[in-house]
Protein backbone atom coordinates (compact mmCIF):
# COMPACT_ATOMS: atom_id res chain seq x y z
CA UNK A 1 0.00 0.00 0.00
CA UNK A 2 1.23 3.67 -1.04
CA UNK A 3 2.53 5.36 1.87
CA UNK A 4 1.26 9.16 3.08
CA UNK A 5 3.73 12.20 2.42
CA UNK A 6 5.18 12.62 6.23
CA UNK A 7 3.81 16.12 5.80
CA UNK A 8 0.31 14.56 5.49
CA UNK A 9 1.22 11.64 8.08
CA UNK A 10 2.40 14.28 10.62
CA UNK A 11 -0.86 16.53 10.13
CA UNK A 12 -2.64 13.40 10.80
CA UNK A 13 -0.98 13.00 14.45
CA UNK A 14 -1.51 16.76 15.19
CA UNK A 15 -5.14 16.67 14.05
CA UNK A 16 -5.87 13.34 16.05
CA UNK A 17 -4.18 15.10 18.86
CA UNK A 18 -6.30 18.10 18.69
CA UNK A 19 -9.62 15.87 19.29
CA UNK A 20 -10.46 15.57 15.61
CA UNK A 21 -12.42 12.57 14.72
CA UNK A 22 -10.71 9.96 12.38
CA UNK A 23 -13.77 10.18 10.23
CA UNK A 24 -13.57 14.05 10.29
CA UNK A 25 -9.39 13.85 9.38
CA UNK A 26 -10.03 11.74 6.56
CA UNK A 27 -12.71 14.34 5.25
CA UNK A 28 -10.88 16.77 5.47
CA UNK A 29 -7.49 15.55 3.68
CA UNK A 30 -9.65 13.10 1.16
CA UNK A 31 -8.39 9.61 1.84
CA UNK A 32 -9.90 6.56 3.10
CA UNK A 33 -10.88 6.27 6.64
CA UNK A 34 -9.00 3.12 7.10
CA UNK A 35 -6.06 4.88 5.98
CA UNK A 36 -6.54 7.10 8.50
CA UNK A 37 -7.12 4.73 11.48
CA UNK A 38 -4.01 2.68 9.87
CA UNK A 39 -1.57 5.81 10.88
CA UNK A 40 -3.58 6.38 14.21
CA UNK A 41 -2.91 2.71 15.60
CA UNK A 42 0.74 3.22 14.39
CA UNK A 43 0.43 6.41 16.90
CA UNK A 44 -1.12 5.13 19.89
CA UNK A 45 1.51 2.43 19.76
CA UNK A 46 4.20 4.43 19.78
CA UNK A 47 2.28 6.83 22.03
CA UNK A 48 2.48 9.71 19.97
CA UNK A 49 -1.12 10.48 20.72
CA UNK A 50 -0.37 11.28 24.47
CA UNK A 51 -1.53 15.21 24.35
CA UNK A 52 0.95 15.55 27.67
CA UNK A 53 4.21 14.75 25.10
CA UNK A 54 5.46 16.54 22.77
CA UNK A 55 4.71 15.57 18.77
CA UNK A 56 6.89 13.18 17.45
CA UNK A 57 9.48 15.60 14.58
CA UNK A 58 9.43 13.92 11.64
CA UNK A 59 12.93 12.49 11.91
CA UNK A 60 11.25 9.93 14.39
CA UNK A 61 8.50 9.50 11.54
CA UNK A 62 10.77 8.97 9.47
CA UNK A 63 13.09 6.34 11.49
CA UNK A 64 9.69 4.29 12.29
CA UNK A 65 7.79 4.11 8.80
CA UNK A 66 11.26 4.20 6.40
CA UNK A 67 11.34 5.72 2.39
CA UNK A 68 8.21 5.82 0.93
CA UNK A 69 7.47 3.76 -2.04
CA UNK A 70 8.16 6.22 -4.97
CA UNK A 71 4.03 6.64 -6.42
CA UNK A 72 2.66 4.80 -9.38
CA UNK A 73 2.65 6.58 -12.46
CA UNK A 74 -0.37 5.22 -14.71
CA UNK A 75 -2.17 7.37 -17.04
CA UNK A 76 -6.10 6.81 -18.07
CA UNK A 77 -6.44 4.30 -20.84
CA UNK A 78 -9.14 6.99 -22.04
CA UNK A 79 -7.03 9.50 -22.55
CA UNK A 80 -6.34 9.00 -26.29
CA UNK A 81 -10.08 8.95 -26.99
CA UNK A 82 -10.69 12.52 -24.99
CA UNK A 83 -11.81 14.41 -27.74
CA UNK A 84 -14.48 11.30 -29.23
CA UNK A 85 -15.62 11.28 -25.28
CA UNK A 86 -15.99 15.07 -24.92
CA UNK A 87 -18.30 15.33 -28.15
CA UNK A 88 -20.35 12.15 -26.84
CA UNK A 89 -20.92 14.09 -23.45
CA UNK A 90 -21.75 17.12 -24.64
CA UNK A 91 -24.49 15.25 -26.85
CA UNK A 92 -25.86 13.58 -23.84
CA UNK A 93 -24.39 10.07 -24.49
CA UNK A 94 -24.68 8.62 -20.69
CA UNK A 95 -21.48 6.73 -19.62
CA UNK A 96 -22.33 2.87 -20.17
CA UNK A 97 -22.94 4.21 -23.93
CA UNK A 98 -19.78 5.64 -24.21
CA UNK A 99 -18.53 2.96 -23.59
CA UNK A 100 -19.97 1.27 -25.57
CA UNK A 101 -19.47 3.00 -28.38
CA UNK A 102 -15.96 3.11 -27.78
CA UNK A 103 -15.41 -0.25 -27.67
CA UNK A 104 -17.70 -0.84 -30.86
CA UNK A 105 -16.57 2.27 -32.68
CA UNK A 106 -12.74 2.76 -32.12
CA UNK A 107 -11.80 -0.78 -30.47
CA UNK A 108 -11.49 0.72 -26.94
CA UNK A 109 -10.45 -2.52 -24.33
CA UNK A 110 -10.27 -1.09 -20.70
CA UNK A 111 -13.46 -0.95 -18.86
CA UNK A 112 -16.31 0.44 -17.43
CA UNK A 113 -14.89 1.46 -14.44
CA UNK A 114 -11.99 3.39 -16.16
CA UNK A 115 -14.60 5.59 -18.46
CA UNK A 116 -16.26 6.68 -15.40
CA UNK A 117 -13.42 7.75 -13.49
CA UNK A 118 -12.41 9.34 -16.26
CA UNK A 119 -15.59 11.22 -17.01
CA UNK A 120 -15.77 11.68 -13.40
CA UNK A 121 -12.48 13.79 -13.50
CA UNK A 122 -13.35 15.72 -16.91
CA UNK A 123 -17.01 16.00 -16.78
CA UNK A 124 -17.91 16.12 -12.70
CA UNK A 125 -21.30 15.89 -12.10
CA UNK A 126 -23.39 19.50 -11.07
CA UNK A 127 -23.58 21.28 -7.99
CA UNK A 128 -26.28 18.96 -5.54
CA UNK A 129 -27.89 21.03 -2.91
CA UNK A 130 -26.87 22.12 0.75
CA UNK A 131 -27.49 22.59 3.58
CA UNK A 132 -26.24 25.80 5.44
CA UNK A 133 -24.62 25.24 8.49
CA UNK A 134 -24.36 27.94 11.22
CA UNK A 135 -20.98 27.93 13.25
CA UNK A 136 -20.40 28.36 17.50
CA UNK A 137 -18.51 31.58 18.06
CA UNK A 138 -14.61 31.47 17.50
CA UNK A 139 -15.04 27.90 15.93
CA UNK A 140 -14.96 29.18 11.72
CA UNK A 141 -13.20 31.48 9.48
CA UNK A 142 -13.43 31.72 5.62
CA UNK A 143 -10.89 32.69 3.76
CA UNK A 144 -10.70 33.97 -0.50
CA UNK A 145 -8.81 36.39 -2.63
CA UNK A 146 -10.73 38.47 -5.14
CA UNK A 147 -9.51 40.60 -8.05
CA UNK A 148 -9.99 44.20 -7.48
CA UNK A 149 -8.39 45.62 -10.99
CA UNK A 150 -5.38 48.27 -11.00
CA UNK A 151 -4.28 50.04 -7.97
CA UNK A 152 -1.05 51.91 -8.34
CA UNK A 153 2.34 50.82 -6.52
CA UNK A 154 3.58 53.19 -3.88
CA UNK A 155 7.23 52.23 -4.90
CA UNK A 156 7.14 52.22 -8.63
CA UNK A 157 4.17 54.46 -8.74
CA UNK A 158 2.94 52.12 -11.85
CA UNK A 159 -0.59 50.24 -12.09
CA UNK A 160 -0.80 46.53 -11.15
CA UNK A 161 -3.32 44.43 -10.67
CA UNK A 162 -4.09 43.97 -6.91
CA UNK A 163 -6.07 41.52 -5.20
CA UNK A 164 -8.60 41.53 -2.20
CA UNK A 165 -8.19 39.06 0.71
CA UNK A 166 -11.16 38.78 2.96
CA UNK A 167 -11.32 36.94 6.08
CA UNK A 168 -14.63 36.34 7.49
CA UNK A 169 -15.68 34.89 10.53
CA UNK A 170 -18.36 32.44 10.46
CA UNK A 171 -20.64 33.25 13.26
CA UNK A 172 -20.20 37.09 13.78
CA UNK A 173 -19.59 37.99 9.96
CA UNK A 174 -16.77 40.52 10.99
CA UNK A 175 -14.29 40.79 8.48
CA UNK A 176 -10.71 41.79 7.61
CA UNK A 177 -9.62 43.33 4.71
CA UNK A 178 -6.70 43.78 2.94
CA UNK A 179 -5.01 44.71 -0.94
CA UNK A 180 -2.30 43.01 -1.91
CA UNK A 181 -0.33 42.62 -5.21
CA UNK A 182 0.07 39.23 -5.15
CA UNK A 183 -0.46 35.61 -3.80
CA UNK A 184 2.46 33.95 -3.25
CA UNK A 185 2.96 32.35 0.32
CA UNK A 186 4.61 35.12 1.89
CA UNK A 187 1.75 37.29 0.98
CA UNK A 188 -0.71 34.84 1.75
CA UNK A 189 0.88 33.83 5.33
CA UNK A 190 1.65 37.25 6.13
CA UNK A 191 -2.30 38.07 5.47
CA UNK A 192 -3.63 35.48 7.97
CA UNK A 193 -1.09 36.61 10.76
CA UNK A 194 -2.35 40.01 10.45
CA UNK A 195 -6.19 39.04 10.11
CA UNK A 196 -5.26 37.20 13.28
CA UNK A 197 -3.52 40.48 15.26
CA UNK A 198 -6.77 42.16 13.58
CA UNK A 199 -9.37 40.20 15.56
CA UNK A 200 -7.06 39.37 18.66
CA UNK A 201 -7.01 35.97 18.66
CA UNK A 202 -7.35 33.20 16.09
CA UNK A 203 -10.28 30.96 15.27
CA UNK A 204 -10.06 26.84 15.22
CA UNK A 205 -10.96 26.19 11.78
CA UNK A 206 -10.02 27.98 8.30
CA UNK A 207 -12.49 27.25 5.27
CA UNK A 208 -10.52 28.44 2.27
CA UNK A 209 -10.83 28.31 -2.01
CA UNK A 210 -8.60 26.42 -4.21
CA UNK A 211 -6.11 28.85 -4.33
CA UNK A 212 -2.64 27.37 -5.54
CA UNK A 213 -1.15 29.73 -2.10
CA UNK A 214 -3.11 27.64 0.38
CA UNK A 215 -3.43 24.27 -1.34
CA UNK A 216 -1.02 22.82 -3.64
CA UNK A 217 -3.49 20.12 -5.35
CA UNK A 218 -6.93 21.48 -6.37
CA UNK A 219 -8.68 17.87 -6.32
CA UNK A 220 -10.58 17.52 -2.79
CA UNK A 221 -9.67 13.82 -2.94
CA UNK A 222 -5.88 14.60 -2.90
CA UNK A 223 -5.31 18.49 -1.55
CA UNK A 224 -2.41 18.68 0.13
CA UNK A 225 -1.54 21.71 2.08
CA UNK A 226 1.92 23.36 1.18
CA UNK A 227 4.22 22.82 4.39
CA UNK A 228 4.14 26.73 5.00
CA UNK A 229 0.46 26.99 5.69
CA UNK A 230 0.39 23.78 6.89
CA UNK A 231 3.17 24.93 9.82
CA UNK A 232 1.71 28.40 9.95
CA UNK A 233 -2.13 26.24 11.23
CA UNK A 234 -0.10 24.08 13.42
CA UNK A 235 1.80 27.29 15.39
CA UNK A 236 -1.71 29.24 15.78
CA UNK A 237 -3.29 25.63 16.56
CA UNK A 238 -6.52 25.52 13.70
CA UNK A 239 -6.87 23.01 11.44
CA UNK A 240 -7.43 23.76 7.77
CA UNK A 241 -10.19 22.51 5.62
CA UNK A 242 -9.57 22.71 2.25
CA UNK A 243 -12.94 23.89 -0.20
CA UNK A 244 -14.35 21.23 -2.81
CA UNK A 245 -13.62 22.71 -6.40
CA UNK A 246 -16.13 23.93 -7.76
CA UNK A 247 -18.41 24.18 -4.72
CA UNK A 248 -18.62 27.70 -3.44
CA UNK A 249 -21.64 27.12 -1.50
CA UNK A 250 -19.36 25.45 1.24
CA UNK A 251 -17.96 28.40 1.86
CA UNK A 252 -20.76 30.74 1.25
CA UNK A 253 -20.23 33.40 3.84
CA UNK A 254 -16.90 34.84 3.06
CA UNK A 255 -18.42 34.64 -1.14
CA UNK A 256 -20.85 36.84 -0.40
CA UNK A 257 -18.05 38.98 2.24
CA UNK A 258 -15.74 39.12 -1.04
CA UNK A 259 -18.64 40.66 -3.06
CA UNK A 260 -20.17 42.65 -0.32
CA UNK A 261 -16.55 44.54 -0.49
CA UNK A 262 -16.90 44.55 -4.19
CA UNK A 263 -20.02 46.12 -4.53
CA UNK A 264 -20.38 48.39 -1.41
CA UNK A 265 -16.29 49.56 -1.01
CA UNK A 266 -14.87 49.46 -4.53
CA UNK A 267 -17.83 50.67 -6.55
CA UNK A 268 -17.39 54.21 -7.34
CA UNK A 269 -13.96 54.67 -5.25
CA UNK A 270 -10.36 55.99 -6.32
CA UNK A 271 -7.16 55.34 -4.62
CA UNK A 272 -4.13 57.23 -4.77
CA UNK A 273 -2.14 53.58 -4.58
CA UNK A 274 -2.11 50.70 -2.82
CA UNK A 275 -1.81 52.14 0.77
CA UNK A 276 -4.47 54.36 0.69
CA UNK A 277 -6.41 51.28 -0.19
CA UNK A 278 -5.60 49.94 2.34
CA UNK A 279 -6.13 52.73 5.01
CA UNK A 280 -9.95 53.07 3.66
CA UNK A 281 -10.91 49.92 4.09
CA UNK A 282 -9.95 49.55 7.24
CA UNK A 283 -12.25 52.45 8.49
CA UNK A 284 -15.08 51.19 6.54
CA UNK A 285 -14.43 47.32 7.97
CA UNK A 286 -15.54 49.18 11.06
CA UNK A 287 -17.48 52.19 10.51
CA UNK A 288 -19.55 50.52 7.41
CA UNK A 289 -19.91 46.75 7.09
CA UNK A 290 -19.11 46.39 11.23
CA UNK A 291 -22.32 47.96 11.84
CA UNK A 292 -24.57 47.25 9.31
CA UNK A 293 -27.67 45.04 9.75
CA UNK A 294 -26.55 41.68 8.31
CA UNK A 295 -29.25 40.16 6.10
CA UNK A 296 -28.90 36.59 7.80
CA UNK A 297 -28.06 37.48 11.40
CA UNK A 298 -30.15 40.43 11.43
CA UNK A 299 -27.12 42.13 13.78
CA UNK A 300 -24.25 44.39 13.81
CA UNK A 301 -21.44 41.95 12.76
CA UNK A 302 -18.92 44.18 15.04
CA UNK A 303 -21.04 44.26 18.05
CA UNK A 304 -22.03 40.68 17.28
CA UNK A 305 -18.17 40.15 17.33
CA UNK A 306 -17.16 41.90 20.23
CA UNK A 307 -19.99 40.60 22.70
CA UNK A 308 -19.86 36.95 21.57
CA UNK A 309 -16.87 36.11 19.36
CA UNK A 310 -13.91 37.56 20.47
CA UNK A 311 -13.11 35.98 23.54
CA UNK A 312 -14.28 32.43 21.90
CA UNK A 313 -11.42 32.79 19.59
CA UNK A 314 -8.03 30.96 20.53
CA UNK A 315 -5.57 33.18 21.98
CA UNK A 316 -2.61 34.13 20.25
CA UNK A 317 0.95 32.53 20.60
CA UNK A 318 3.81 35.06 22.71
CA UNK A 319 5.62 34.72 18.99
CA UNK A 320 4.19 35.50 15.69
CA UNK A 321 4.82 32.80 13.28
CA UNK A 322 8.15 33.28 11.45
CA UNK A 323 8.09 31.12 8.47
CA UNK A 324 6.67 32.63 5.24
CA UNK A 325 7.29 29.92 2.54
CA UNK A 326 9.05 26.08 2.39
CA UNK A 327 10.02 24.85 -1.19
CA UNK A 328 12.39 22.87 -3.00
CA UNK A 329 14.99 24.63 -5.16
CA UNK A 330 17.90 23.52 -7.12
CA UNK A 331 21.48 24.04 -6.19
CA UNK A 332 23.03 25.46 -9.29
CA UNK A 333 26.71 24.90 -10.27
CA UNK A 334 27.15 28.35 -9.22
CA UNK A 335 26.49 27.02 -5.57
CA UNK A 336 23.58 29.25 -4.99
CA UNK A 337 19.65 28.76 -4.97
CA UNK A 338 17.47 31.52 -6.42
CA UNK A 339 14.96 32.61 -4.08
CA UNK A 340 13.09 36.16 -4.14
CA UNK A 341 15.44 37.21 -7.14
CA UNK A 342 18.03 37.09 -4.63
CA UNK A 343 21.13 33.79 -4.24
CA UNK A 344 22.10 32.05 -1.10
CA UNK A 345 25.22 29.91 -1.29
CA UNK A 346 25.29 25.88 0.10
CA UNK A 347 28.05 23.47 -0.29
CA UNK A 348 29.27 22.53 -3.31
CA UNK A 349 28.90 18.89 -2.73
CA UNK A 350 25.38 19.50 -3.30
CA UNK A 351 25.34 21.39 -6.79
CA UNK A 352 22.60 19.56 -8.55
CA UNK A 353 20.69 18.57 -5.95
CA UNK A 354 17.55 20.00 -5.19
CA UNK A 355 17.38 21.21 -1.00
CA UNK A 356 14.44 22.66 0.61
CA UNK A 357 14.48 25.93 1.18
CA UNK A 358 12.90 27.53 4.28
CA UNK A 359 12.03 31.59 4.24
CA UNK A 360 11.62 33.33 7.04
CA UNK A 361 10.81 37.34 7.90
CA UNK A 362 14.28 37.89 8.86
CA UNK A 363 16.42 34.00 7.27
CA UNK A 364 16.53 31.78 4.89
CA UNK A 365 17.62 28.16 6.06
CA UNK A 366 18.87 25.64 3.64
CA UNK A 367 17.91 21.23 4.24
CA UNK A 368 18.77 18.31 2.77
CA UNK A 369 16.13 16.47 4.12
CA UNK A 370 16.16 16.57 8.25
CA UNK A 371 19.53 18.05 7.82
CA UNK A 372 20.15 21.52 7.99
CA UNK A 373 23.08 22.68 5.29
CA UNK A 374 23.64 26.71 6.08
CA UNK A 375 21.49 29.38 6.94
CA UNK A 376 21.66 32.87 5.90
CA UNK A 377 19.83 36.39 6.78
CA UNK A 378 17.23 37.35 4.10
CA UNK A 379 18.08 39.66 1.07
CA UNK A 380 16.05 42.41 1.43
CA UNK A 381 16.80 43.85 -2.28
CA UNK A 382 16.53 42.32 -5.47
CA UNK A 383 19.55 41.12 -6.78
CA UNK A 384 21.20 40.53 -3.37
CA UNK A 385 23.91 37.63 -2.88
CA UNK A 386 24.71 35.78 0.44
CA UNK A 387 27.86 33.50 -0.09
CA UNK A 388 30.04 31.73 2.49
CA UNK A 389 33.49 31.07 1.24
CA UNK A 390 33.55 27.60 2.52
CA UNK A 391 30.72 26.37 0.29
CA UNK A 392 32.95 26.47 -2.58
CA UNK A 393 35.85 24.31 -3.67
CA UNK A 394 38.89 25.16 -1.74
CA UNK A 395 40.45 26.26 -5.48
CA UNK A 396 37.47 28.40 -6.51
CA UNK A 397 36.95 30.18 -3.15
CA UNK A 398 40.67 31.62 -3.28
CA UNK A 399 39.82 33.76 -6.30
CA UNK A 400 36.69 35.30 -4.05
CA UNK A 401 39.43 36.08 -1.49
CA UNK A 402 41.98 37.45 -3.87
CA UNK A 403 39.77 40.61 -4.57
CA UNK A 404 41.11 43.75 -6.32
CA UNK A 405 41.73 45.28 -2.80
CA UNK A 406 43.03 42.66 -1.10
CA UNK A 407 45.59 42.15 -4.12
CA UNK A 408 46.51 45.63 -3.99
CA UNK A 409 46.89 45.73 -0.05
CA UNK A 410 49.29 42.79 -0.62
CA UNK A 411 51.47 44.01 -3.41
CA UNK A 412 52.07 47.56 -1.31
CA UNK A 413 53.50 45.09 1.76
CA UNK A 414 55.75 43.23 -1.10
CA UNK A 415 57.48 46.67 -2.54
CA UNK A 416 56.64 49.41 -4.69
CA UNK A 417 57.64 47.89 -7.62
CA UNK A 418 55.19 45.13 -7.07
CA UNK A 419 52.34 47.29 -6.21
CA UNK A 420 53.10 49.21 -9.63
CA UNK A 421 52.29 46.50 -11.50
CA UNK A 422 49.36 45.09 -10.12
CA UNK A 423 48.24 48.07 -10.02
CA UNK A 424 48.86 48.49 -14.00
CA UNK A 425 46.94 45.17 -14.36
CA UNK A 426 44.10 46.13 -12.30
CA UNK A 427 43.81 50.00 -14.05
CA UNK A 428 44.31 48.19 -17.35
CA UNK A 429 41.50 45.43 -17.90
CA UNK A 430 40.63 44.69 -14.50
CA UNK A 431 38.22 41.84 -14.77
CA UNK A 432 40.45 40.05 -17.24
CA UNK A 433 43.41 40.75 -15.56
CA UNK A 434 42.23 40.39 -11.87
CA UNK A 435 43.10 36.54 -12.45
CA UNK A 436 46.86 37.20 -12.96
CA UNK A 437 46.85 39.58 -10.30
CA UNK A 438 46.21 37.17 -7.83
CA UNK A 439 48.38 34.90 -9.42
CA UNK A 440 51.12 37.00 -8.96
CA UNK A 441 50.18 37.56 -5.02
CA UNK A 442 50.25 33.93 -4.92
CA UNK A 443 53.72 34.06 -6.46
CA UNK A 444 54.79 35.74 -3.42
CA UNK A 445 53.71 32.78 -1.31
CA UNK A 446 55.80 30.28 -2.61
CA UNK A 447 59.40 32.33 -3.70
CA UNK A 448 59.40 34.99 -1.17
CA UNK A 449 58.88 38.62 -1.31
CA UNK A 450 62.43 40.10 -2.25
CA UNK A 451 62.68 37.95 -5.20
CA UNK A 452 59.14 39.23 -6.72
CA UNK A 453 59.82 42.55 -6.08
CA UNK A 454 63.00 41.89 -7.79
CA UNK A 455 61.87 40.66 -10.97
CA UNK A 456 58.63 43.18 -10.90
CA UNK A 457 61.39 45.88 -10.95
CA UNK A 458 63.17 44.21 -13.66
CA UNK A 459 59.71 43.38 -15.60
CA UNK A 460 59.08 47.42 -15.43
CA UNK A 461 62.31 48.46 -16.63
CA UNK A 462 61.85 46.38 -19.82
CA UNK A 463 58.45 47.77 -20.08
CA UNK A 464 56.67 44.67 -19.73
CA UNK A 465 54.55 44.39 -16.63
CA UNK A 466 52.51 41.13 -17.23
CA UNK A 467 52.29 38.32 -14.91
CA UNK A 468 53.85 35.75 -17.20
CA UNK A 469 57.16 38.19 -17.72
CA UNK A 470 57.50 38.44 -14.00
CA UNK A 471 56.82 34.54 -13.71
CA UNK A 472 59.77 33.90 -16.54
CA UNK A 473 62.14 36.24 -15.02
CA UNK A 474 61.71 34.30 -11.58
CA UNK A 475 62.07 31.26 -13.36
CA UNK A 476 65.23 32.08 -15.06
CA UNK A 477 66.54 33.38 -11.65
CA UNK A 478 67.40 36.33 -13.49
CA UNK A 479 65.78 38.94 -10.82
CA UNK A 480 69.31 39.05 -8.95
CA UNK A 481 70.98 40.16 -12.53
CA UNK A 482 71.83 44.05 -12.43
CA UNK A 483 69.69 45.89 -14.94
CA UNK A 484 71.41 47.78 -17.81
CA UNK A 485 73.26 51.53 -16.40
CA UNK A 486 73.46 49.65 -12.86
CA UNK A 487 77.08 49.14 -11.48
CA UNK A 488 78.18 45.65 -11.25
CA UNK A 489 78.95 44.39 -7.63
CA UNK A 490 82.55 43.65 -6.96
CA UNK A 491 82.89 39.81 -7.10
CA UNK A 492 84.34 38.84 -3.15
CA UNK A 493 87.87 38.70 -2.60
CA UNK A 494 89.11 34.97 -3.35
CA UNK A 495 91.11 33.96 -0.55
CA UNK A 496 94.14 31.34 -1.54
CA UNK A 497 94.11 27.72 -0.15
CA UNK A 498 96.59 24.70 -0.58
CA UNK A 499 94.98 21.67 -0.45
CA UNK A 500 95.81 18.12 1.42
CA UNK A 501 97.08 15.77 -1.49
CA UNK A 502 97.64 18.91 -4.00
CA UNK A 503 100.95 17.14 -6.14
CA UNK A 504 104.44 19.63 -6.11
CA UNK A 505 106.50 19.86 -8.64
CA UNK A 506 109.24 17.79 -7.24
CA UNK A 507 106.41 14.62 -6.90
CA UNK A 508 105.56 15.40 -3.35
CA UNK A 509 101.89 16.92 -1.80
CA UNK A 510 100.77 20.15 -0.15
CA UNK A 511 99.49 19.90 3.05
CA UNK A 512 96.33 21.92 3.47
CA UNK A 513 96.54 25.33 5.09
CA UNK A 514 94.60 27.47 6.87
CA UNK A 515 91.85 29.57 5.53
């Protein structure tokens, strides 16, 4: 049997935890209930359902159930008859005839069974009808963007397309309201904290659209929150329950919240950008829609708010949550990710791997799997890098300290002639010739200083001041030779010896003498 995502397995625990029925989990996250129960026995044994300990991190998870089984890949034996199917549905053809007259027409083999679930997934069946259900105070909140049109930028003072994020809660029908520019996970965490501050506590249960922010899967029967959310629910201590596509009516309250602002804020309105926006709405949140007589609860949703809601919602944790997004990113051969249009260096025995990548307000934090690689503070331009020298190969990282200053600083310690030309290189074509200059710094390192300066000195005279000339004259030993015009130093006095065993004239031998 396929094994649960640990993300999934580890919401399980928290939402068993949290008193949540089995029946209600597997509702909520679309799988069977016996898969369900399956990972709750596997709790209780290990006794990760005792409320008094503290949840099991998914390293222990991970120890007890192993890898997963990498997921079958098996597409639809339909699928190459899609376009025959689509013309039979929309002439009314009712399934067992399709399939019929695909296996009479166009030799189709597979089954029944496979033409349903494959109508089921192109063609779902209409809306059925509902019954509205009325929440206990602090127990709901609905959640949805909605597109608003072009609001100008305060920072680029250009028109982009904004977007309005309502949060309403279920029994009082207060609201927050807020314009945004986009809805990436940032944004969309960021929102929910605030809504949260907004209404001074937070509510047990979010009901929330498709949106690709909050759920990464559309299909009820496989949603999967992304870990940011998911983290962000587990810090303020809600549980999430992802909205059927295509059924708005389960979330009817904040639809009609998102066109109440529509209709009664927008309509007629101009902003000067984005944060006056933003400053309006706020007053009319509570001036306007807070005490307006709400056509189903017949009350002031602010007063109904304050006198029954507020202190029913869950009370807020001493820290805000921190983390804003969790994704996986590839390590270039550059050994940076790309996150934010900004780079943040990990080891280079990792290039072409993909890590997951954890943003917070204020750091970013770099896994490979349970194992965290490097962490760095968050860019807060475009554009930014944040490298550590020791994630790259001990060869490459020496050109990153050999920087135009640095080789500079170094040449002025070796001599002047030495700092003139690396200096020339540097004035010259310094990014092609910042290479040799720290070549020649590294010369230094392994000959000595007096004989570099020596052969830089030489290198200038000749009018030559390229690395490889200096490199050749060192090479030659020809630094110590006097350059033309310079007087020639006096060769030492020789001082006469006689040596043991030297033959005479006569036959006989020297005896050595004294220096």
């Amino acid at each position: 049997m396929e094994r649960l995502p640990m993300r999934l397995i580890h919401d399980i625990l928290f939402r068993r935890r949290s008193g949540q029925s089995e029946r209600a989990i597997a509702k909520d996250l679309g799988h069977s209930r016996v898969t369900v129960h399956r990972y709750c026995l596997l709790a209780r044994e290990k006794g990760y359902l005792d409320a008094s300990a503290p949840l099991p991190d998914p390293a222990a998870l991970l120890a007890e159930l192993g890898p997963p089984a990498p997921p079958p890949q098996v597409a639809s034996s339909v699928e190459p008859y899609r376009k025959i199917v689509k013309e039979l549905v929309e002439k009314g053809v009712e399934g067992v005839a399709i399939h019929g007259r695909l296996a009479e027409d166009h030799g189709y083999t597979g089954s029944y069974s496979s033409v349903r679930r494959f109508l089921a997934r192109v063609h779902p069946a209409g809306a059925e009808t509902f019954v509205r259900m009325e929440t206990a105070p602090g127990q709901q909140a609905q959640v949805d963007f909605g597109t608003v049109g072009k609001i100008k930028d305060p920072k680029t003072g250009e028109l982009r397309t904004a977007y309005c994020f309502v949060m309403t809660l279920s029994y009082s029908r207060h609201q927050y309201v807020e314009f945004v520019f986009d809805q990436r996970m940032p944004t969309w965490i960021g929102l929910h904290r605030r809504a949260f501050e907004s209404f001074g506590g937070a509510p047990r249960e979010i009901v929330l659209d498709n949106l690709k922010a909050g759920v990464i899967v559309a299909a009820m029967e496989d949603s999967v929150l992304s870990d940011g959310y998911r983290q962000m629910a587990q810090h303020y201590g809600l549980l999430i329950h992802p909205c059927r596509p295509r059924t708005p009516e389960h979330k009817g309250k904040v639809e009609s919240g998102v066109h109440y602002v529509e209709r009664n804020f927008l309509a007629g309105r101009t902003f000067m950008d984005l944060a006056d926006a933003n400053r309006q709405v706020k007053v009319w949140v509570t001036e306007v829609a807070g005490v307006r007589d709400h056509g189903t609860t017949h009350q002031a949703p602010l007063a109904r708010f304050r006198t029954h809601e507020q202190a029913a919602l869950l009370p807020l944790p001493r820290e805000p949550f921190a983390l804003l997004w969790v994704g996986p990113l590839k390590l270039h051969s550059d050994c940076h990710v790309r996150l934010e249009k900004s780079y943040y260096s990990a080891p280079h025995t990792y290039a072409g791997k993909v890590l997951d990548v954890y943003l917070f307000e204020k750091i970013v934090q770099i896994y490979d799997g349970l194992t965290l690689l490097t962490s760095h503070a968050r860019a807060t331009e475009p554009g930014t890098w944040r490298t550590r020298l020791e994630h790259y190969p001990p060869e490459k990282a020496i050109w990153l300290v050999r920087t135009p200053e640095h080789c500079l600083e170094r040449a002025s310690a070796v001599g002047p002639a030495c700092a003139e030309v690396v200096g020339r290189l540097l004035s010259e074509r310094p990014l092609d010739n910042r290479g040799a200059a720290g070549k020649l710094i590294g010369l230094v390192e392994s000959v000595g200083a007096a004989r570099v300066e020596a052969a830089c000195r030489r290198a200038l005279f000749f009018g030559d001041a390229r690395y490889r000339r200096v490199k050749n004259i060192v090479a030659s030993g020809l630094e110590s030779e006097p350059l033309p015009g310079e007087p020639v130093p006096a060769p030492q006095a020789s001082v006469a010896r006689t040596y043991t065993h030297a033959r005479r004239m006569d036959g006989g031998y020297f005896e050595e003498a004294a220096a």
